[in-house]
Protein backbone atom coordinates (compact mmCIF):
# COMPACT_ATOMS: atom_id res chain seq x y z
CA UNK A 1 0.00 0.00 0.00
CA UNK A 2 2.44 2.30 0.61
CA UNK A 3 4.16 1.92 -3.33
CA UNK A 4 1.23 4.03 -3.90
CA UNK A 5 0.84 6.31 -1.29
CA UNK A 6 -0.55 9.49 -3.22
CA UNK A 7 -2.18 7.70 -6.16
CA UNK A 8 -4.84 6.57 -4.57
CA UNK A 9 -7.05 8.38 -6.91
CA UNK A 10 -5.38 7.87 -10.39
CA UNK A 11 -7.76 6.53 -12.50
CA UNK A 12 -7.51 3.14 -14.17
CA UNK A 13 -4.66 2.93 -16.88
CA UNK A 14 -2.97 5.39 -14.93
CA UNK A 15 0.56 5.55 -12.46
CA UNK A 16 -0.58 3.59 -9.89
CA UNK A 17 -1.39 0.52 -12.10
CA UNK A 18 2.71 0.92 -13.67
CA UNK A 19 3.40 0.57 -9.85
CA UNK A 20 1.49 -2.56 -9.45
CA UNK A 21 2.29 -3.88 -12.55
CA UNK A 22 6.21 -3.22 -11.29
CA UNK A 23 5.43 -5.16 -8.36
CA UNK A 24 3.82 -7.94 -9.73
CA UNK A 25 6.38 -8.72 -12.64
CA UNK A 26 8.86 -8.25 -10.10
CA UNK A 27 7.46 -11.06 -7.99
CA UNK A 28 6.62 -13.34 -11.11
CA UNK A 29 10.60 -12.92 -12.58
CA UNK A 30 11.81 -13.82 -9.64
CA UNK A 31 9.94 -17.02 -9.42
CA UNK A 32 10.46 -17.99 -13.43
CA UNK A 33 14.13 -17.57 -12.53
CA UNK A 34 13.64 -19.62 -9.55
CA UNK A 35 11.65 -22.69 -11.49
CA UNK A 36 14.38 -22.34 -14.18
CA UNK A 37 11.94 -20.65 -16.87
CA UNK A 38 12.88 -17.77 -19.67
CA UNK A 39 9.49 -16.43 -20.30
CA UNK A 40 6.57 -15.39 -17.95
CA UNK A 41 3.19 -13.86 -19.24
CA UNK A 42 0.28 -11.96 -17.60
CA UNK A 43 -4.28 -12.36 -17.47
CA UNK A 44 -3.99 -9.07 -17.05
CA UNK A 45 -3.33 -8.50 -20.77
CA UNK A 46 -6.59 -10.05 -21.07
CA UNK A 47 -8.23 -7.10 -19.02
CA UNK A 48 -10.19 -3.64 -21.16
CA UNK A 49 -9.97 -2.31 -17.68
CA UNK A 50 -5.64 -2.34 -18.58
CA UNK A 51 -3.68 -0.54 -20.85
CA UNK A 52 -1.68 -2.81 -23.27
CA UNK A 53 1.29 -0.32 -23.51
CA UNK A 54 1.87 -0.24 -19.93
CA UNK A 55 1.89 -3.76 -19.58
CA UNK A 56 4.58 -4.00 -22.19
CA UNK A 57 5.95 -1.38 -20.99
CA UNK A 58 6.95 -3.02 -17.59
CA UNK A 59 7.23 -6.04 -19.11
CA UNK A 60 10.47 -5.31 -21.30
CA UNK A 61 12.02 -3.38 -18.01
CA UNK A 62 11.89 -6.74 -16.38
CA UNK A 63 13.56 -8.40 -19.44
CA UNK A 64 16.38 -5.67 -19.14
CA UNK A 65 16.59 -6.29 -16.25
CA UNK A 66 16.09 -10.19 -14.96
CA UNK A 67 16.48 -11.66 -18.47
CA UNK A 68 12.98 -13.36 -18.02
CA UNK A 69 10.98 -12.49 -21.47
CA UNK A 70 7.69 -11.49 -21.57
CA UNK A 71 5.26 -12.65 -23.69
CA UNK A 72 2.68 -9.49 -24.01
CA UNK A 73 -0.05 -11.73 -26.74
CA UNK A 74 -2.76 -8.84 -27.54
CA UNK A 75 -6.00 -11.04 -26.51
CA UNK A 76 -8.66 -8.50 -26.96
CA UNK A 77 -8.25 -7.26 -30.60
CA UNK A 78 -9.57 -8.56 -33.78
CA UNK A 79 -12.74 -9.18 -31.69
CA UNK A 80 -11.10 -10.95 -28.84
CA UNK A 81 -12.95 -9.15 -26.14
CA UNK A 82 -16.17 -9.78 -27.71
CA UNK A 83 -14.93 -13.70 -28.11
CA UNK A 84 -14.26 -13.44 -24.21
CA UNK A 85 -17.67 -12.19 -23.31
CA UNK A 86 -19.32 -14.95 -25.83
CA UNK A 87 -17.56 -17.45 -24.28
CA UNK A 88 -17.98 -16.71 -20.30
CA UNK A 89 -22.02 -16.41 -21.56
CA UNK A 90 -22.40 -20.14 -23.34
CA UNK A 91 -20.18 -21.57 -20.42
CA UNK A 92 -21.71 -19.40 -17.64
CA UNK A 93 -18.64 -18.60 -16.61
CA UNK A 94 -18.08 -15.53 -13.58
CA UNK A 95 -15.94 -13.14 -14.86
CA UNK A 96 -15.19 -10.34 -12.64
CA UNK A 97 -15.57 -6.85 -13.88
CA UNK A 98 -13.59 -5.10 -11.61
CA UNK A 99 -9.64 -4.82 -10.59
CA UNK A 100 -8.41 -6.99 -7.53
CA UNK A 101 -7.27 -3.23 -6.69
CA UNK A 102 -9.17 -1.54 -3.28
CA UNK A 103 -8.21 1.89 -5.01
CA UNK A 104 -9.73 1.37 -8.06
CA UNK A 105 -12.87 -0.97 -6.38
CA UNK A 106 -13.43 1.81 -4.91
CA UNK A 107 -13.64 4.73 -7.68
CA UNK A 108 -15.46 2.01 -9.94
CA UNK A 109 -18.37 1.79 -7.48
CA UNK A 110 -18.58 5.34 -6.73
CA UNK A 111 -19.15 6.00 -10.46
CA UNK A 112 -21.74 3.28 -10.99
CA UNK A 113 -23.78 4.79 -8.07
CA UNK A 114 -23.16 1.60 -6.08
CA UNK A 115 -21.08 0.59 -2.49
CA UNK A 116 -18.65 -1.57 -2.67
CA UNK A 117 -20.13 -4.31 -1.04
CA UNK A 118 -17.71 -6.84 -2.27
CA UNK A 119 -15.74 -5.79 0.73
CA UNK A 120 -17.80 -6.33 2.94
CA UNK A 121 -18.37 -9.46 5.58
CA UNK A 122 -20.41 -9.53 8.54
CA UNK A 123 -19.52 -10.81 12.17
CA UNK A 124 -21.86 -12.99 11.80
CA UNK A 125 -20.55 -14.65 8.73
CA UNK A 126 -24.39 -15.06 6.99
CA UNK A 127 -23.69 -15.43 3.48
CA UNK A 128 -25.55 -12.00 2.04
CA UNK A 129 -27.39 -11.93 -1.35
CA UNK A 130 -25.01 -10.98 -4.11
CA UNK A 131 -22.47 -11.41 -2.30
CA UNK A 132 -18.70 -12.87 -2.68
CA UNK A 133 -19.91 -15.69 -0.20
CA UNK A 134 -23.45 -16.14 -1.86
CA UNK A 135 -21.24 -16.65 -5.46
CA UNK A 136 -19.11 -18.83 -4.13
CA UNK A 137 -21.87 -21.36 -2.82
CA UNK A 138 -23.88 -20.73 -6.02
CA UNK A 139 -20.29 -21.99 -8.12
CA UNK A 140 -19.74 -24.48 -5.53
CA UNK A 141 -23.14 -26.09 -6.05
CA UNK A 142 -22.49 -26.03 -10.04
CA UNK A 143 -19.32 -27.96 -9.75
CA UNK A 144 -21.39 -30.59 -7.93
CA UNK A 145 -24.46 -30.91 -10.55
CA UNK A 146 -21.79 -30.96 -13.45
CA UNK A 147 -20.43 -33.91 -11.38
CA UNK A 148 -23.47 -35.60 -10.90
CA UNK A 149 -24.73 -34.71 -15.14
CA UNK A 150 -27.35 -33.02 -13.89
CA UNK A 151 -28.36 -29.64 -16.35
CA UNK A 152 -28.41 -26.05 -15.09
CA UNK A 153 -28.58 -22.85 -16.29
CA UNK A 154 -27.11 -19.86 -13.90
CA UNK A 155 -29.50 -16.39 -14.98
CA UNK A 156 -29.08 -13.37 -13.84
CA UNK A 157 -31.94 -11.01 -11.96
CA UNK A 158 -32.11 -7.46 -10.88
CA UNK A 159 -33.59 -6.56 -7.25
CA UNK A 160 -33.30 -4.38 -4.68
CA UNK A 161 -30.43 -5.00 -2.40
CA UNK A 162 -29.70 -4.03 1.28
CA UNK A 163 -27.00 -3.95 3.49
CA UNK A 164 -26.75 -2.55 7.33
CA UNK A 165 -23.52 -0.50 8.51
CA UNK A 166 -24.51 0.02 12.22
CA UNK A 167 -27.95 0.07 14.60
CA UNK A 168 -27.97 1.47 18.09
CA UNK A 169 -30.38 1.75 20.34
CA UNK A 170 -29.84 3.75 23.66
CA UNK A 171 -32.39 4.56 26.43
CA UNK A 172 -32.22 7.84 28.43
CA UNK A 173 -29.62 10.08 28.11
CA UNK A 174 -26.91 7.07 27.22
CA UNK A 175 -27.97 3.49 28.55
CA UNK A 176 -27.23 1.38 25.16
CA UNK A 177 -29.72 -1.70 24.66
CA UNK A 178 -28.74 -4.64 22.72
CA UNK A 179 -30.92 -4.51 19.69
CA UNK A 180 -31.04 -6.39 16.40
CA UNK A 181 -32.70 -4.76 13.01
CA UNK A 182 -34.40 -7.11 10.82
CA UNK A 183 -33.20 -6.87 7.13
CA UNK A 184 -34.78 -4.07 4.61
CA UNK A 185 -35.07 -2.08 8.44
CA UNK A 186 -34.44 1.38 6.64
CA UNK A 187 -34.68 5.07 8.67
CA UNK A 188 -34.98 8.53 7.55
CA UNK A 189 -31.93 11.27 8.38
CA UNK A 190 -30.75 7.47 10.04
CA UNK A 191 -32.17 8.84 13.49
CA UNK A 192 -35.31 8.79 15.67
CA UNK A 193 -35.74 9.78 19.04
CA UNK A 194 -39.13 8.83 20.81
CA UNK A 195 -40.97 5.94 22.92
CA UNK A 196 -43.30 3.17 22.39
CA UNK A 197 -46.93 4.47 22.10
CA UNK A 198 -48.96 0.81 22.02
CA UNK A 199 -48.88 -2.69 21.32
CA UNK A 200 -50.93 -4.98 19.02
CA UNK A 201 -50.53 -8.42 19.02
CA UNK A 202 -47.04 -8.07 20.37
CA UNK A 203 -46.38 -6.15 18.27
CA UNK A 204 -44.88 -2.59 19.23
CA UNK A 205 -45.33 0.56 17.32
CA UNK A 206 -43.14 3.29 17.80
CA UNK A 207 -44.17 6.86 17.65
CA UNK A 208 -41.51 8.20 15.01
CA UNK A 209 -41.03 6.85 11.47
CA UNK A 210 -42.80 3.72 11.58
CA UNK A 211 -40.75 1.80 13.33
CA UNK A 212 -41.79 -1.58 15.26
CA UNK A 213 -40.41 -3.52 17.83
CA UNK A 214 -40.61 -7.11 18.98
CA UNK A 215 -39.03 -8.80 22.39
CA UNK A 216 -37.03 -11.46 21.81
CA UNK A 217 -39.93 -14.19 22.95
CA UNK A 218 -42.20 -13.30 20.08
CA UNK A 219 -39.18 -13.34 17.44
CA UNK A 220 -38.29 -16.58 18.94
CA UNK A 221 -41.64 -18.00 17.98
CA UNK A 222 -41.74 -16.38 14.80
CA UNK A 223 -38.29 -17.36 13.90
CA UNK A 224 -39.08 -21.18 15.70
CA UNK A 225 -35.66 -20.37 17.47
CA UNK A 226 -34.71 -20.52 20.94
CA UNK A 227 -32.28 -17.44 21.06
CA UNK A 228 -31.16 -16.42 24.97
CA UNK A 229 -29.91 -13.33 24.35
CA UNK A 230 -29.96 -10.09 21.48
CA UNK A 231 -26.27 -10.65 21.40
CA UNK A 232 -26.49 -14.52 20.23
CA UNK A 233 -29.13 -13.36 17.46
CA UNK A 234 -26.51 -10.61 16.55
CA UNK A 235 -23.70 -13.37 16.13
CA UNK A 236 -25.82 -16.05 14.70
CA UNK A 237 -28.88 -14.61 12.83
CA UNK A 238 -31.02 -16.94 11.26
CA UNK A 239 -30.28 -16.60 7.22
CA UNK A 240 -31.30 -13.97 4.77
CA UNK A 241 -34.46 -15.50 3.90
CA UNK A 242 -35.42 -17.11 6.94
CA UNK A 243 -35.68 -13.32 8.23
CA UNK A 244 -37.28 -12.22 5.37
CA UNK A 245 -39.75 -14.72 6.02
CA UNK A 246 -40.11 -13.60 9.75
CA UNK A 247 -40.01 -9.84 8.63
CA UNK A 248 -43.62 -10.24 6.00
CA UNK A 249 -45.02 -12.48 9.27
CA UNK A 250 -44.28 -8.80 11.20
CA UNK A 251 -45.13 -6.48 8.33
CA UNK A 252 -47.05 -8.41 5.47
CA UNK A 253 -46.22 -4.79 2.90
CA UNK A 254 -43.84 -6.69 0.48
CA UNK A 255 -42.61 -3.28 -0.32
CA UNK A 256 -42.09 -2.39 2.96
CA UNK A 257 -38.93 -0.50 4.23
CA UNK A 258 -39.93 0.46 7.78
CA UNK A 259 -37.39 -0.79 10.80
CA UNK A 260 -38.44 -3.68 12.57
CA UNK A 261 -36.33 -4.21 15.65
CA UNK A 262 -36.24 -6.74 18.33
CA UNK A 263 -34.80 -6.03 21.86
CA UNK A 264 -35.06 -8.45 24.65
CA UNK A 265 -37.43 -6.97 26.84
CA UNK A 266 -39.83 -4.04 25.58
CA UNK A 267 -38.77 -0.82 27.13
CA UNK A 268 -41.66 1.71 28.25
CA UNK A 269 -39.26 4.67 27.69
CA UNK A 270 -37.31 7.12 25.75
CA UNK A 271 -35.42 5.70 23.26
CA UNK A 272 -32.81 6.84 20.50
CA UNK A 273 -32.57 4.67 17.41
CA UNK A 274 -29.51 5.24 15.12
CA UNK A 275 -29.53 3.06 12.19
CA UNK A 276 -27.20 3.30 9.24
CA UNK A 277 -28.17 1.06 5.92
CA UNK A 278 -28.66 1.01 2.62
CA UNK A 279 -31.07 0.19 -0.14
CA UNK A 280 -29.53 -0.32 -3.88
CA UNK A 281 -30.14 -1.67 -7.05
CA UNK A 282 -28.43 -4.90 -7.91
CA UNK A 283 -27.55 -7.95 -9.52
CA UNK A 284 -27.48 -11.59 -8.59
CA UNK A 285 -27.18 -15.17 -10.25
CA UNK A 286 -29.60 -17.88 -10.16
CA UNK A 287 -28.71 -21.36 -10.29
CA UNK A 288 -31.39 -23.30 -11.83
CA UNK A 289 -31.76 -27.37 -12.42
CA UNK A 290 -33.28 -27.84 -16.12
């Protein structure tokens, strides 16, 4: 990281990618030396996302330099990039369309209108819908029906995604409660202060911005879970859509955005409700037996 301490925000094609590229060949020389080889190649050449020059660029300094040639083959013209996307279609391959880079992750997603939720993993490990995890069991399962002959067909869908950065819940002036927001839980300005007005069918309504709560009893029954504790639901949470499942059994609105939140005991108090998350259009693949 530190190589490319102020180019954080070059764009792609630009000096921080002859840095890594530097760094990279640097490594991969070494090794063809090591292994007794005389030539050493790169996927990246493979990549729109790179520039060709630069690649040869670095490529010839390492000959210079290490004696290892490199073998810069230009993949992508005469149609090659359109052969590449053909071919990851018929095969249903993943093909990443990003760099492995954090720096330029990062820019990518901010120009697409999009977080960068490819970085991100819960403590509780639940595998999250479009995830990296949620691939990974999706390619996982395909290895095993291509094992078994079986015929599939991975599809992709648009929906609306949602991820949660932080909840707290504090009574008083600064007693913090152990709380848990069921997904799609979304808040306006991401704050509410106010107190529970009434109850129906334990159900408890909130008198700011539609929120609900639940004790931890009633989401045990819902959920068919025995849960001690808001801290052993925050660690262990049933899956996606198991609490999606639980949250239309709350709120039966399929369009619904309003926070549900589940405490252990119901407080008859003040209560400040900070809750950071995020609604966003998205993609996911579908793995489907034919």
């Amino acid at each position: 990281m530190s190589a490319v301490k102020g180019l954080e925000r070059e764009r792609e094609k630009g000096a921080r990618c002859e840095v890594c590229f530097d760094r990279r060949f640097e490594v991969s020389a070494k090794k063809a030396l090591e292994l007794g080889e005389k030539k050493f190649t790169t996927t990246l050449l493979v990549s729109p996302l790179k520039s060709q020059e630069q690649l040869k660029k670095s490529g010839e300094a390492f000959f210079l330099k290490h004696g290892v040639e490199f073998i810069a083959l230009d993949y992508r013209s005469n149609g090659g990039s359109q052969d590449q996307a053909q071919v990851t279609k018929e095969e249903m391959l993943y093909r990443q369309d990003y760099c492995g880079c954090i720096y330029g992750l990062t820019m990518q997603r901010e120009d697409q209108g999009r977080i960068m939720d490819e970085m991100f993993s819960p403590i509780s490990n639940t595998t999250l819908p479009a995830s990296i995890e949620d691939r990974l069991e999706i390619y996982t399962k395909r290895v095993e029906l291509e094992e078994k002959n079986i015929a599939y067909k991975i599809v992709k869908e648009k929906f609306l995604n949602y991820r949660i950065f932080s909840l707290n819940l504090t009574k008083g002036k600064n007693e913090i409660i152990p709380a848990y927001s069921l997904c799609y839980s979304m808040l306006d300005k991401k704050k509410a202060d106010g107190r529970i007005e009434f109850e129906d069918k334990n159900i408890y309504y909130f008198n700011r911005q539609e929120i609900k709560f639940i004790d931890l009893k009633h989401f045990n029954k819902l959920c068919r879970s025995n849960y001690k504790s808001i801290k052993e639901l925050i660690f262990n949470p049933p899956t996606f859509d198991k609490e999606l499942n639980i949250r239309k059994l709350i709120d039966p609105n399929p369009y619904s955005l309003s926070p549900i939140i589940i405490v252990d005991l119901i407080c008859d108090t003040k209560l400040t409700i900070t809750l950071n998350a995020t609604t966003y259009q998205d993609t996911k693949e579908k793995l489907m037996i034919i």
